[in-house]
C-alpha atoms as a PDB file:
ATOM      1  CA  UNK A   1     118.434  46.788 142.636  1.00  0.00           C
ATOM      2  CA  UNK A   2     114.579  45.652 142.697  1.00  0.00           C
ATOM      3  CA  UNK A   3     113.525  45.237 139.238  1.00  0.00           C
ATOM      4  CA  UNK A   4     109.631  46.017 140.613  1.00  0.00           C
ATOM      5  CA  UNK A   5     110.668  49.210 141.360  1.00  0.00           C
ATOM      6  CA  UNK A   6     109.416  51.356 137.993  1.00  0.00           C
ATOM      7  CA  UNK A   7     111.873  54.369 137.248  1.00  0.00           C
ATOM      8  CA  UNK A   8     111.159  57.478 137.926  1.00  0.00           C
ATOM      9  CA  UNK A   9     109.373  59.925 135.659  1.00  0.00           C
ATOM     10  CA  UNK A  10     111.741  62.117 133.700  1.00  0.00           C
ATOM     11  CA  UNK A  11     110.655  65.706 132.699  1.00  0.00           C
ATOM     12  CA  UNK A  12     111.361  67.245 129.476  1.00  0.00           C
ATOM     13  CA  UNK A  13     112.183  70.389 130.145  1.00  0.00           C
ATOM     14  CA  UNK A  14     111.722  73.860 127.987  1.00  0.00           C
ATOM     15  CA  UNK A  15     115.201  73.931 126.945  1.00  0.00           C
ATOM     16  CA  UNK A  16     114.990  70.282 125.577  1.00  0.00           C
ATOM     17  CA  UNK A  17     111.928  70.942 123.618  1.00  0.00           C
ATOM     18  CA  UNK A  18     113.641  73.847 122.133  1.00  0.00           C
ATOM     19  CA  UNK A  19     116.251  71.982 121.107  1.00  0.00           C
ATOM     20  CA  UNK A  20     114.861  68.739 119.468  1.00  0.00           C
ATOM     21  CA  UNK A  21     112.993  71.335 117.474  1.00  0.00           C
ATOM     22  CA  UNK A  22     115.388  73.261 116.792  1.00  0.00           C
ATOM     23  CA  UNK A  23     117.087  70.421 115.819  1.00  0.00           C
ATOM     24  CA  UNK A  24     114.667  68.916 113.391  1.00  0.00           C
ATOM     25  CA  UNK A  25     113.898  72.548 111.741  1.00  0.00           C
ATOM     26  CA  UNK A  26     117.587  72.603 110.646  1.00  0.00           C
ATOM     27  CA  UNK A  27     117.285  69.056 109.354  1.00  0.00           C
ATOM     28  CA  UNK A  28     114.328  70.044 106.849  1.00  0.00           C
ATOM     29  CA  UNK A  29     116.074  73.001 105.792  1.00  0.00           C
ATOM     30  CA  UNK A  30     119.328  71.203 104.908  1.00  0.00           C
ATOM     31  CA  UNK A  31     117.640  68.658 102.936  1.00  0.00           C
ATOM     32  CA  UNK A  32     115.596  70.279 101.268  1.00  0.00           C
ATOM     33  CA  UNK A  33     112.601  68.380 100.842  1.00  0.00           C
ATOM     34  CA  UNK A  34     108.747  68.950 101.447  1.00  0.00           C
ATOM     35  CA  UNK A  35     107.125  67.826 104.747  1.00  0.00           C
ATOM     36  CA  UNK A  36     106.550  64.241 104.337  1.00  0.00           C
ATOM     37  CA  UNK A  37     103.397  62.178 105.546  1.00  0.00           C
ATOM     38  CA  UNK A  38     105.482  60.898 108.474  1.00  0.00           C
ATOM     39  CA  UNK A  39     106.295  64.686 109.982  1.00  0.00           C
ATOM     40  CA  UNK A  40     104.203  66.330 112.980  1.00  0.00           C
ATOM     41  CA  UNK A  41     102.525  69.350 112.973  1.00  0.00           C
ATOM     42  CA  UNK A  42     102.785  71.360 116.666  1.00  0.00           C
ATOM     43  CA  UNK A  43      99.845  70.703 118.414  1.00  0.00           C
ATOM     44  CA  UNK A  44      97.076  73.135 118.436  1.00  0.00           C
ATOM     45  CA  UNK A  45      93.457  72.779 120.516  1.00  0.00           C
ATOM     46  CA  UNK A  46      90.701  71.357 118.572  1.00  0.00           C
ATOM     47  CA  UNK A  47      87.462  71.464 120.264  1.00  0.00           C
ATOM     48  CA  UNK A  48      87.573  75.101 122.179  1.00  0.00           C
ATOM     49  CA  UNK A  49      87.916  78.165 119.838  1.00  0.00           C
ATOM     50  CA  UNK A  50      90.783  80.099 118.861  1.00  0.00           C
ATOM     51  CA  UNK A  51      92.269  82.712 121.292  1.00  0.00           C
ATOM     52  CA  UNK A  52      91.803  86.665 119.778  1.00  0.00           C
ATOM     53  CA  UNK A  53      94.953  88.818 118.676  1.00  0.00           C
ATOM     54  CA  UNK A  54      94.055  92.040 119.484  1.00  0.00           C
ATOM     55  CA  UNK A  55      96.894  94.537 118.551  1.00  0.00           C
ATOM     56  CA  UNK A  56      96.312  98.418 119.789  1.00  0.00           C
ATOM     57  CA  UNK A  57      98.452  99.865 117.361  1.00  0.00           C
ATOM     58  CA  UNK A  58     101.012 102.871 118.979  1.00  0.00           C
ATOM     59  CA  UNK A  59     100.203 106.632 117.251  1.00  0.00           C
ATOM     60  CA  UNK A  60     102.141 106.288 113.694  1.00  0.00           C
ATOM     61  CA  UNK A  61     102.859 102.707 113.712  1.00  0.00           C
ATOM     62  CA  UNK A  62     101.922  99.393 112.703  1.00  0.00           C
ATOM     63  CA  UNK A  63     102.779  98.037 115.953  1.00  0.00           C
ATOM     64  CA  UNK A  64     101.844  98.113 119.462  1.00  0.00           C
ATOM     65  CA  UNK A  65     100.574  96.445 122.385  1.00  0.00           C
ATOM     66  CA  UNK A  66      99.505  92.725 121.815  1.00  0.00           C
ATOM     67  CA  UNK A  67      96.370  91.184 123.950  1.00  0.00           C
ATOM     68  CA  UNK A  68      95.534  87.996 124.011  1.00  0.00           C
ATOM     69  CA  UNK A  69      91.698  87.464 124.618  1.00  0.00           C
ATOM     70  CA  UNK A  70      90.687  84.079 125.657  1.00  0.00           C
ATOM     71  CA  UNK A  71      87.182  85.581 127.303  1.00  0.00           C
ATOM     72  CA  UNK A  72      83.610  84.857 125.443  1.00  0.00           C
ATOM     73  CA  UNK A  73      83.546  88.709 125.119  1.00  0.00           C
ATOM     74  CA  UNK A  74      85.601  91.698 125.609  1.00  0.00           C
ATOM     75  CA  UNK A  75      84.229  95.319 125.986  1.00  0.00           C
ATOM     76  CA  UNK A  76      86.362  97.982 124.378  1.00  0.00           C
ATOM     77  CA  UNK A  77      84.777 101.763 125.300  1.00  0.00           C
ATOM     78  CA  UNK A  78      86.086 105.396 126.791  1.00  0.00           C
ATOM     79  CA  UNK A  79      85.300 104.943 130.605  1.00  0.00           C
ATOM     80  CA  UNK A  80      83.848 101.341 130.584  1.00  0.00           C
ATOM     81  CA  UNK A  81      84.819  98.030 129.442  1.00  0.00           C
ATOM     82  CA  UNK A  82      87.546  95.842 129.337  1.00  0.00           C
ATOM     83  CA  UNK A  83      89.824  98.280 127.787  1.00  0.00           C
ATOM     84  CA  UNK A  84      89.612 101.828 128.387  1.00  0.00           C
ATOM     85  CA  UNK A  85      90.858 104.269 125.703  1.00  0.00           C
ATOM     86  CA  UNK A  86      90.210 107.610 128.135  1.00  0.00           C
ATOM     87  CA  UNK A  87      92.196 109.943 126.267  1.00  0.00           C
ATOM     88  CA  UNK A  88      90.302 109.485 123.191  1.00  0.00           C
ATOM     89  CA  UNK A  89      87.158 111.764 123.617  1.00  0.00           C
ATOM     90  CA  UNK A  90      85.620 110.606 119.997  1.00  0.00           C
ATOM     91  CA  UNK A  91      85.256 107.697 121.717  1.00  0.00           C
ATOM     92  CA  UNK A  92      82.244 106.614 123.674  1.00  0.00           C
ATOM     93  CA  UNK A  93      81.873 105.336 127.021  1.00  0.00           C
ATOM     94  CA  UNK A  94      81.293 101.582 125.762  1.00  0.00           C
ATOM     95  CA  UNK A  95      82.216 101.974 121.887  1.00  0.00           C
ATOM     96  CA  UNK A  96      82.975  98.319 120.650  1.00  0.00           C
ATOM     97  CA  UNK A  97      82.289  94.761 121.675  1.00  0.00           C
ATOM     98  CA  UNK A  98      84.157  91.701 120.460  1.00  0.00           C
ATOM     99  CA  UNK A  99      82.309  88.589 120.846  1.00  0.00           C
ATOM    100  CA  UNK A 100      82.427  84.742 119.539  1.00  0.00           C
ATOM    101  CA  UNK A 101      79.196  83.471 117.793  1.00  0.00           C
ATOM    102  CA  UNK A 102      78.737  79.887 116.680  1.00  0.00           C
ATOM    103  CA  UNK A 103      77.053  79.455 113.659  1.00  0.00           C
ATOM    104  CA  UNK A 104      75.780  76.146 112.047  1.00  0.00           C
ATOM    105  CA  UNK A 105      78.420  74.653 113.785  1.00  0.00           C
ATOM    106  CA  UNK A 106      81.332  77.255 112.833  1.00  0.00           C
ATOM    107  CA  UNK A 107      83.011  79.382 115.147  1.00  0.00           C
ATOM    108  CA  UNK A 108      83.779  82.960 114.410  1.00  0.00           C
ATOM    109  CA  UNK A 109      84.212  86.124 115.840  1.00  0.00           C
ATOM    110  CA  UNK A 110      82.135  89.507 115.680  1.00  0.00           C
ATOM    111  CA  UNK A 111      82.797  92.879 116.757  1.00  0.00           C
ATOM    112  CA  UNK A 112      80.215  94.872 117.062  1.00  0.00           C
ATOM    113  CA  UNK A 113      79.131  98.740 117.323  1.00  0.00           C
ATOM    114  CA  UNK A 114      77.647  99.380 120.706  1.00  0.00           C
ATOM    115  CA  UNK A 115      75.496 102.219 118.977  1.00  0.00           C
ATOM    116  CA  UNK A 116      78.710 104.365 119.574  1.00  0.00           C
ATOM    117  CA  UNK A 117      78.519 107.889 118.228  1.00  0.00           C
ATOM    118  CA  UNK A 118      80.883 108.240 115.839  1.00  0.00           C
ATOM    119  CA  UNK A 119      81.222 104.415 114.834  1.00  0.00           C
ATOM    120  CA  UNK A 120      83.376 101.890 113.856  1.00  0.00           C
ATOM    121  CA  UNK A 121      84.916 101.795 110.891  1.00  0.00           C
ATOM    122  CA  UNK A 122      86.871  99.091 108.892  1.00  0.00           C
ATOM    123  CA  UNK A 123      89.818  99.204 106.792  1.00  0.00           C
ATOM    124  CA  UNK A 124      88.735  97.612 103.008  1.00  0.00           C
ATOM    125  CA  UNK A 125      89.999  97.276  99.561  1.00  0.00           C
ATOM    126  CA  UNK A 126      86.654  97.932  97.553  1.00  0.00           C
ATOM    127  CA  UNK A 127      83.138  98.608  99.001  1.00  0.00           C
ATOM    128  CA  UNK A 128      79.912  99.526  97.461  1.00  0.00           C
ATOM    129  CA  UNK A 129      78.455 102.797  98.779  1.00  0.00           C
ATOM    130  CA  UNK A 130      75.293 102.885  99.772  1.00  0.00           C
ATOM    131  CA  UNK A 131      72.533 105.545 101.153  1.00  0.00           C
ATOM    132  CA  UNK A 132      74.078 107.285 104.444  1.00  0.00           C
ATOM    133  CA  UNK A 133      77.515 105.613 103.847  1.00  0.00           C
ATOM    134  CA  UNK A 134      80.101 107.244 105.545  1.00  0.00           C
ATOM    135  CA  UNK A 135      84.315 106.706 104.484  1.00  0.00           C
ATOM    136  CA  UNK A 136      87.712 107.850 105.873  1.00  0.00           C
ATOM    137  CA  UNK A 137      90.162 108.971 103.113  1.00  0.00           C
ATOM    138  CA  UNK A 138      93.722 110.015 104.978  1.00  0.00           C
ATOM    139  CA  UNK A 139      92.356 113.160 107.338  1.00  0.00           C
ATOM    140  CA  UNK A 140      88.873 112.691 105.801  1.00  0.00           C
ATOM    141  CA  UNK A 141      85.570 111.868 106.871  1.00  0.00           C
ATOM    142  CA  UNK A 142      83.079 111.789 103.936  1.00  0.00           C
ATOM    143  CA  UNK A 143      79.265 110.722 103.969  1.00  0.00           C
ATOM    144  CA  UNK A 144      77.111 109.641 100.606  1.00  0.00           C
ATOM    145  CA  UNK A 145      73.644 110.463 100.479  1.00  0.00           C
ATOM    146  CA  UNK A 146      71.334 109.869  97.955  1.00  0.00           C
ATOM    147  CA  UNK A 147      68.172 112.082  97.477  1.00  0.00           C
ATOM    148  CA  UNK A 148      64.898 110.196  97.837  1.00  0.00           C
ATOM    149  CA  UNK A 149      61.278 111.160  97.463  1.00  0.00           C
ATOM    150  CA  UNK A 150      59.814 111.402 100.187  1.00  0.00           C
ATOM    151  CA  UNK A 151      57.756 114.156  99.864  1.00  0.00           C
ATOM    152  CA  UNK A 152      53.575 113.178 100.383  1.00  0.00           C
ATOM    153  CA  UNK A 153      51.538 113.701  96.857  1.00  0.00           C
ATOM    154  CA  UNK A 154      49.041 115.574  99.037  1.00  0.00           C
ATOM    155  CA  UNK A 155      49.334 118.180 102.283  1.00  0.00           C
ATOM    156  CA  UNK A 156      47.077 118.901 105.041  1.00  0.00           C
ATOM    157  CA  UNK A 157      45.810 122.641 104.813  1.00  0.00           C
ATOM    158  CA  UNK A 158      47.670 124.317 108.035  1.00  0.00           C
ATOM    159  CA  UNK A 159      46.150 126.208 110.189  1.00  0.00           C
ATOM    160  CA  UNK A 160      48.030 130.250 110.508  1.00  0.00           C
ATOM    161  CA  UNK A 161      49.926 129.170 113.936  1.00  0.00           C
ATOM    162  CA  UNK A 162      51.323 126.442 111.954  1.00  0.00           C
ATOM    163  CA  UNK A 163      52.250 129.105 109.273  1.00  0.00           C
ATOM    164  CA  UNK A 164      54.632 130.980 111.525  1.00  0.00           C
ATOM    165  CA  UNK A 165      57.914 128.732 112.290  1.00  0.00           C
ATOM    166  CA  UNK A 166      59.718 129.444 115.556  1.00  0.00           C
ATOM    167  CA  UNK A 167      62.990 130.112 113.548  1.00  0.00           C
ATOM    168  CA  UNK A 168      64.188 130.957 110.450  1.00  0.00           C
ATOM    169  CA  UNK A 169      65.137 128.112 108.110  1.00  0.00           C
ATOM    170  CA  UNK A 170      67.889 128.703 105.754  1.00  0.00           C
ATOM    171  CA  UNK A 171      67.325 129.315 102.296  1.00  0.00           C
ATOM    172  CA  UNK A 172      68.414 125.108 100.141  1.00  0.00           C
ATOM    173  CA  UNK A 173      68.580 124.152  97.175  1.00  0.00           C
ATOM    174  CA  UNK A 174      66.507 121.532  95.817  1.00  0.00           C
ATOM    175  CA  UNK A 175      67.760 118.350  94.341  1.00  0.00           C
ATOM    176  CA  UNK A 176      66.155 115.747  92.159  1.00  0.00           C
ATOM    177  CA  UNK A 177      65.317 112.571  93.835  1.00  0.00           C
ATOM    178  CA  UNK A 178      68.225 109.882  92.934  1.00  0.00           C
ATOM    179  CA  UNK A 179      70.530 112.625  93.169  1.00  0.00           C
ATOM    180  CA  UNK A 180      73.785 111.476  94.917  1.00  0.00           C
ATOM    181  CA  UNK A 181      75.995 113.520  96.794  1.00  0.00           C
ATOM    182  CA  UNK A 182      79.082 113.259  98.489  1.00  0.00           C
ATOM    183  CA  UNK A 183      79.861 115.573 101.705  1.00  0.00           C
ATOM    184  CA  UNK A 184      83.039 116.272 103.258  1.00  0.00           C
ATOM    185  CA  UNK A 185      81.749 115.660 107.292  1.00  0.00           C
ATOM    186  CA  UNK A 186      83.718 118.536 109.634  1.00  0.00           C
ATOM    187  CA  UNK A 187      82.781 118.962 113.303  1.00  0.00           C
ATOM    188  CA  UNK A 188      80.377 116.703 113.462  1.00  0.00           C
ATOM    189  CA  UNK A 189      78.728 118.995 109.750  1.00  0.00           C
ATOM    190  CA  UNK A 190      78.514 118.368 106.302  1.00  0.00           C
ATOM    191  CA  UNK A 191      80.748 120.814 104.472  1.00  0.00           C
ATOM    192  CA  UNK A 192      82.057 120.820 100.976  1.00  0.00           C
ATOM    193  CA  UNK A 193      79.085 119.089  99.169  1.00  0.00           C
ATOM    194  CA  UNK A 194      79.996 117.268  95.567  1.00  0.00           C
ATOM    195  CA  UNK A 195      77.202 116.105  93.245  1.00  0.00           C
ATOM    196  CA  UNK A 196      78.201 113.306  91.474  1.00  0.00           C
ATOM    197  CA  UNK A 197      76.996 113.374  87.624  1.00  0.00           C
ATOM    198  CA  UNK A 198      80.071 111.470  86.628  1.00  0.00           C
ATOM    199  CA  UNK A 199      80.965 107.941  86.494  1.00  0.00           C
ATOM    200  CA  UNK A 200      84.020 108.495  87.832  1.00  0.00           C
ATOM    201  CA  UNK A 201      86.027 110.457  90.563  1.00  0.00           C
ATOM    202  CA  UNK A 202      89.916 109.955  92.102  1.00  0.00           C
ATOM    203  CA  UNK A 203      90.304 110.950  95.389  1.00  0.00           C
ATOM    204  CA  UNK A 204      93.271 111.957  96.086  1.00  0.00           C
ATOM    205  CA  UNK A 205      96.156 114.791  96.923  1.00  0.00           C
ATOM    206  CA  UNK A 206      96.746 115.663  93.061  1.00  0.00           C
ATOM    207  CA  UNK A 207      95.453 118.783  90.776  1.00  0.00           C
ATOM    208  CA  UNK A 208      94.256 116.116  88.524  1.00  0.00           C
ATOM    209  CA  UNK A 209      91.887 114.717  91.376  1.00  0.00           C
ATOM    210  CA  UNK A 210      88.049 115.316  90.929  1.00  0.00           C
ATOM    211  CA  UNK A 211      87.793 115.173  94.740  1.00  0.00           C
ATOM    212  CA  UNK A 212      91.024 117.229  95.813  1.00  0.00           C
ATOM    213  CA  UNK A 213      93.186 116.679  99.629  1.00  0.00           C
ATOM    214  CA  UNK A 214      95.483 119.143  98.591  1.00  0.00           C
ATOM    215  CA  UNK A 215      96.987 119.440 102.064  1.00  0.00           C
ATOM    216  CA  UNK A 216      96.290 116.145 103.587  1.00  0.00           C
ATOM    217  CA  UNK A 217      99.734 114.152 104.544  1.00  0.00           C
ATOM    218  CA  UNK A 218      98.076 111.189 105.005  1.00  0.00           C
ATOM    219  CA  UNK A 219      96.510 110.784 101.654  1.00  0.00           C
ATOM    220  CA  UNK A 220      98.535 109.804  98.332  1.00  0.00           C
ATOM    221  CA  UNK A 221      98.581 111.640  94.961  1.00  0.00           C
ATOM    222  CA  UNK A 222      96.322 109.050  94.447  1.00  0.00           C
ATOM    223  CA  UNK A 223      94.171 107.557  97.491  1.00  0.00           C
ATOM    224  CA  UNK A 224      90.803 106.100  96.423  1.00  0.00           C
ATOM    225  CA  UNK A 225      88.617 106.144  92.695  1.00  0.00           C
ATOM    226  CA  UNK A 226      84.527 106.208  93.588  1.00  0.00           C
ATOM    227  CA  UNK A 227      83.146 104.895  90.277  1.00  0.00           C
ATOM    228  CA  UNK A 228      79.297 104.096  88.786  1.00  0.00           C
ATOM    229  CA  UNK A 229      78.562 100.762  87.981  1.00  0.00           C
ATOM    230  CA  UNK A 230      76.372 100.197  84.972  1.00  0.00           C
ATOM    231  CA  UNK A 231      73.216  99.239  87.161  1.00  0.00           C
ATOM    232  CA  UNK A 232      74.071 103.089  88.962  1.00  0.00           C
ATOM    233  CA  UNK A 233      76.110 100.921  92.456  1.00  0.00           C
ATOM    234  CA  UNK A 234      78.546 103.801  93.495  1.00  0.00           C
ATOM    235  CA  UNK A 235      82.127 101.506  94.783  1.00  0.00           C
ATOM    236  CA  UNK A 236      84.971 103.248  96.282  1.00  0.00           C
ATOM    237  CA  UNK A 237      88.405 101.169  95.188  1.00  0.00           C
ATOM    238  CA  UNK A 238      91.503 101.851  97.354  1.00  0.00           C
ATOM    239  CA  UNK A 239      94.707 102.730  95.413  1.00  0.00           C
ATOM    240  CA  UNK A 240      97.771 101.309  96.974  1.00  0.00           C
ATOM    241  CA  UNK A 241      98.359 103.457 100.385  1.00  0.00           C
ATOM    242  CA  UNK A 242      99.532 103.517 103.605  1.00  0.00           C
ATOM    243  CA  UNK A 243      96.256 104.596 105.381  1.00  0.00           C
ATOM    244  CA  UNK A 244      93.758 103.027 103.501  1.00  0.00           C
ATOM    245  CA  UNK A 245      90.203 103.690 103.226  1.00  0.00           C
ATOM    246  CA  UNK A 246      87.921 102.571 105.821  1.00  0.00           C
ATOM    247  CA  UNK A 247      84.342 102.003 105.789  1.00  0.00           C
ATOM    248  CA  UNK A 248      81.261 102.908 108.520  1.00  0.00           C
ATOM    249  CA  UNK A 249      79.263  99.197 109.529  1.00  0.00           C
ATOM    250  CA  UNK A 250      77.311  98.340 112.609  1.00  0.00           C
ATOM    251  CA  UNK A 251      79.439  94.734 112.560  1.00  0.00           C
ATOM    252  CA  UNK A 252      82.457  92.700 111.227  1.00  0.00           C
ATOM    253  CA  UNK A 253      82.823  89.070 111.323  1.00  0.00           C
ATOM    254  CA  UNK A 254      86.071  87.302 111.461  1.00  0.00           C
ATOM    255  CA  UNK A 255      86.167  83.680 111.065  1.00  0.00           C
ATOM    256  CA  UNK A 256      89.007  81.599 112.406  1.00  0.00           C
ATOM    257  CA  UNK A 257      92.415  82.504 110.371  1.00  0.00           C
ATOM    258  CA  UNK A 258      91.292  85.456 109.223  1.00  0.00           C
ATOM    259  CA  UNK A 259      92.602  88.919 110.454  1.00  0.00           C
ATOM    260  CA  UNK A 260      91.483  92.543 109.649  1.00  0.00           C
ATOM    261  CA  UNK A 261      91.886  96.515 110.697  1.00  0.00           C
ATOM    262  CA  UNK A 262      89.203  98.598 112.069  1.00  0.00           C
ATOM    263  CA  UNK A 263      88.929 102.226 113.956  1.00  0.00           C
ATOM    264  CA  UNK A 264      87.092 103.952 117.006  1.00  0.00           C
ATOM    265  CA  UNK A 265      87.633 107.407 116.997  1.00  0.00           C
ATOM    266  CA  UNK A 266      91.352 107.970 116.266  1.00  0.00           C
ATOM    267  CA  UNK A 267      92.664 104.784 117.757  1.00  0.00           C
ATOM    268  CA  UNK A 268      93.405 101.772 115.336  1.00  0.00           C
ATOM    269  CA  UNK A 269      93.721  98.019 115.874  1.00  0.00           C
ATOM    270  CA  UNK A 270      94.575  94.827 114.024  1.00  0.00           C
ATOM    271  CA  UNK A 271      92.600  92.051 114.994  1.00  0.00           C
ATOM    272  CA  UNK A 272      93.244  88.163 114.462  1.00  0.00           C
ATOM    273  CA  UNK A 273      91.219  85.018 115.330  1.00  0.00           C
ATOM    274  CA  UNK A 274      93.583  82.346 115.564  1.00  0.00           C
ATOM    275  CA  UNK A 275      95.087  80.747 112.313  1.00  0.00           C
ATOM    276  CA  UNK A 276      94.191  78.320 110.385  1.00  0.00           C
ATOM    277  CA  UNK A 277      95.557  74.600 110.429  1.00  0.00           C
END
């Protein structure tokens, strides 16, 4: 044998991987002690970002179809875009973009409202409302708006064509400016109108509910308390529920090992951006 000859280069193939660590998982758990200084982590890539977990989540579930975007930027819209959702007419031809954005440095991950329609909306524990804020409670789609004044301190004398309006308005009520009210939004409407003079309102399925869902399945007994702070900062507080509450914004941002839910029309998705080390 010619000891110039080097040997040939051995493989180490998936099954052996899986087995030396399979092998050393066992051997932590039967000893029972912490990792130690001289353990290795599983490599992970250090100088490209993250890739995106994008979960479309199946009608009723948690679960559902997993992507895996490795792309700079992924389109998410009706007819157009990287994913198409065309049996969802609430939502628009390019609804929602996801996008990475480096910022002093730090990586993260935006997804942002392609001036859609009807939105995109988060899922959150506690929010501050502000003017033209806009909520889903279970079924619900409600909208705050608080009355400003606007109204000029002087008019223009008009002349008698100006007098005569091409239609009829209908007959409103007048509110005080820094009035707040919160309207139930139906068809695209505001309905059911509630001022709020109190400090505090539930939302929720129950007679004892200021803000009643009577025959909503998807909202608890109790689903969501809007509360006055005591510099007059309406926040909406999510009880413990299934469905949530979820919030109306233009963006979110997602930095790396973070995750969080958001909505176009009725579809929902979890989204993650890689984990943290």
């Amino acid at each position: 044998m010619n000891d110039d000859v080097p040997p040939p280069t051995q493989l180490e193939s998936d099954e052996e991987v899986q087995r030396v660590q399979a092998e050393l998982r066992h051997q932590a758990q039967g000893s029972g002690k912490k990792r130690s200084s001289d353990d290795e982590k599983l490599f992970r890539p250090t100088a490209r970002p993250p890739v995106v977990m994008l979960v479309v989540c199946d009608d009723g579930k948690d679960s559902g179809e997993l992507i895996r975007i490795r792309s700079d930027r992924f389109t998410i819209g009706r007819t157009e875009g990287d994913l198409q959702i065309s049996h969802d007419e609430m939502i628009s031809s390019r609804h929602v973009a996801l996008h990475r954005q480096s910022v002093a440095g730090q990586v993260r991950l935006c997804a942002t409202d392609l001036q859609s329609r009807n939105g995109l909306f988060v899922r959150v524990t506690k929010a501050p409302l502000m003017h033209q804020a806009e909520v889903l409670i279970g079924g619900g789609h409600y909208k705050m708006d608080i009355v400003r004044d606007d109204v000029p301190e002087t008019v223009a004398l008009a002349g008698p064509e100006e007098l005569l309006p091409a239609s009829t308005k209908a007959l409103e009520g007048q509110h005080v400016p820094g009035a707040v009210i919160l309207s139930e939004i139906i068809a695209g409407r505001a309905e059911t109108r509630t001022m709020l003079d109190r400090s505090r309102y539930v939302i929720g399925r129950g007679e004892h509910c200021e803000i009643q869902r009577p025959r909503d399945p998807y909202t608890r007994t109790v689903h969501a308390v809007l509360s006055r702070s005591e510099r007059g900062t309406w926040v909406i507080e999510g009880a413990n529920t299934i469905n949530g509450i979820w919030l109306r914004v233009p963006q979110i941002v997602v930095n790396v090992g973070k995750s969080c839910e958001f909505r176009i029309g009725e579809q929902r998705f979890r989204l993650k951006f890689g984990s943290r080390s």
